[in-house]
Protein backbone atom coordinates (compact mmCIF):
# COMPACT_ATOMS: atom_id res chain seq x y z
CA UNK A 1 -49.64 36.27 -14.10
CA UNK A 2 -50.63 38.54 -17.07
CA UNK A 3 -48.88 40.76 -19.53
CA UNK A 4 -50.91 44.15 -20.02
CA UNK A 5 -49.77 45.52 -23.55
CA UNK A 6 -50.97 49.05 -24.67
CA UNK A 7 -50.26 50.48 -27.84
CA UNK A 8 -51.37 53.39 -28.78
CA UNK A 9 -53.00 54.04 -32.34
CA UNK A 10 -52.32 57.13 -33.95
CA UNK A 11 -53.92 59.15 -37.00
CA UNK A 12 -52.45 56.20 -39.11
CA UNK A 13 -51.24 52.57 -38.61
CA UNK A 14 -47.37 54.19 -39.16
CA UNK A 15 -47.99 56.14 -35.85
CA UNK A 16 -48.99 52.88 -34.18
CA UNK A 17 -46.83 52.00 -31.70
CA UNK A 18 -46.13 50.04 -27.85
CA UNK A 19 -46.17 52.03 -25.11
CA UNK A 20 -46.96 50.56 -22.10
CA UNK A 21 -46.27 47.15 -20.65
CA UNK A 22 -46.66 45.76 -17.19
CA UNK A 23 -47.33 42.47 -15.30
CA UNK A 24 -50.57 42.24 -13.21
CA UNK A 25 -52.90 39.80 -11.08
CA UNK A 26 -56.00 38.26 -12.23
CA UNK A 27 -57.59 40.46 -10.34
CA UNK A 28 -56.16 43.35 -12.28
CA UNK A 29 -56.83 42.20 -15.73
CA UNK A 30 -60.28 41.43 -14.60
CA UNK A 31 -60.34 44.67 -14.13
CA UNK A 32 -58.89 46.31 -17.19
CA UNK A 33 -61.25 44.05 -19.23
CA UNK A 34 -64.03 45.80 -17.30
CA UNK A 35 -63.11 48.73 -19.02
CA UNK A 36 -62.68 47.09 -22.52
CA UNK A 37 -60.30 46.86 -24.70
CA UNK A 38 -59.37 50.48 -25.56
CA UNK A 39 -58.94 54.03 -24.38
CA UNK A 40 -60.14 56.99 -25.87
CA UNK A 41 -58.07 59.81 -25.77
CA UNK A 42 -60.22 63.54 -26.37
CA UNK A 43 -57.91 63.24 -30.12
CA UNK A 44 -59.49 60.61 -31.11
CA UNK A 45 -56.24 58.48 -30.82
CA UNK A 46 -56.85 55.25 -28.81
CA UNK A 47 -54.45 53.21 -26.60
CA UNK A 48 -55.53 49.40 -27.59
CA UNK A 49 -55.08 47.27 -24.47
CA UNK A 50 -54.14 43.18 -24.66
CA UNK A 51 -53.92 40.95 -22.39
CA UNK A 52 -52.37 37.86 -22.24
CA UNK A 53 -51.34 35.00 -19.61
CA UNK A 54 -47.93 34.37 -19.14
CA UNK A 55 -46.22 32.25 -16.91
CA UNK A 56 -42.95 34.28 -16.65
CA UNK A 57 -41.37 37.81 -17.47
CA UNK A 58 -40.06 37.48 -20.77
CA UNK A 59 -39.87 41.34 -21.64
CA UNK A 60 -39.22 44.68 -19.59
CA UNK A 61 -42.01 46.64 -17.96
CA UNK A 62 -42.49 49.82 -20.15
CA UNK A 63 -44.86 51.86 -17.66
CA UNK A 64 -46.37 54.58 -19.62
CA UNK A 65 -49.61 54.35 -19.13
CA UNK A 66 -50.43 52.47 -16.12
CA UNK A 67 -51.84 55.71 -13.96
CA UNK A 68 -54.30 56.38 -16.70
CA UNK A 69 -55.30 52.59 -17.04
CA UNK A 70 -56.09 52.65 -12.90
CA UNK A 71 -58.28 55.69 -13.17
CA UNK A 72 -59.92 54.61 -15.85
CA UNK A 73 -60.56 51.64 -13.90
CA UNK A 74 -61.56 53.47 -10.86
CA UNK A 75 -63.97 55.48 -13.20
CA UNK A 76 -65.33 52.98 -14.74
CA UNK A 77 -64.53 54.39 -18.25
CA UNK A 78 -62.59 53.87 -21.45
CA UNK A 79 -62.83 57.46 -22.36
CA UNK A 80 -60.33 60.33 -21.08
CA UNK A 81 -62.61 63.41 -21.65
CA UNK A 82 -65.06 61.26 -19.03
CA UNK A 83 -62.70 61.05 -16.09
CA UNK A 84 -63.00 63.89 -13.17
CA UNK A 85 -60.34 66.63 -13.30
C-alpha cells in the first residue's frame, strides 16, 4: 500500500500547505509517478505530490485533490491549463 501526499505550494513557503491524502495500489502510484512529481496549476501554484510505502493507515484520507490527480493521469499531464475542458 502507498500514501499519496499533495501539498500544495503557494506564492510563498507560508502558503504551503497539505491538502490531499489518500491510500492507493502500486498500480496507482505507478501511475502518479508517470505524471511526476508536481501539478501545475494555470497560477503558477503547484500541488507537490509524495509518495511513500506504508504498510498500514496511520493518518485520515484528506481527498482534495484526487479527481484532478486521475485526469491528470488519464491525460498524461502535470499541467492543468493542458487538460481538455
Amino acid at each position: 500500500m502507498f500514501m499519496v501526499t499533495g501539498e500544495w505550494l503557494g506564492y510563498t513557503s507560508s502558503q504551503d500547505h497539505i491538502v490531499h491524502r489518500e491510500y492507493v495500489t502500486k498500480k496507482t502510484a505507478g501511475d502518479i509517478r508517470t505524471i511526476g512529481d508536481c501539478i501545475i496549476f494555470t497560477d503558477g501554484t503547484r500541488l507537490r505530490l509524495t509518495i511513500t510505502e506504508v504498510r498500514r493507515r496511520k493518518l485520515p484520507n484528506l481527498n482534495g485533490y484526487g479527481d484532478l490527480i486521475r485526469r491528470c493521469i488519464a491525460e498524461g499531464t502535470n499541467e492543468v491549463a493542458k487538460l481538455k475542458p
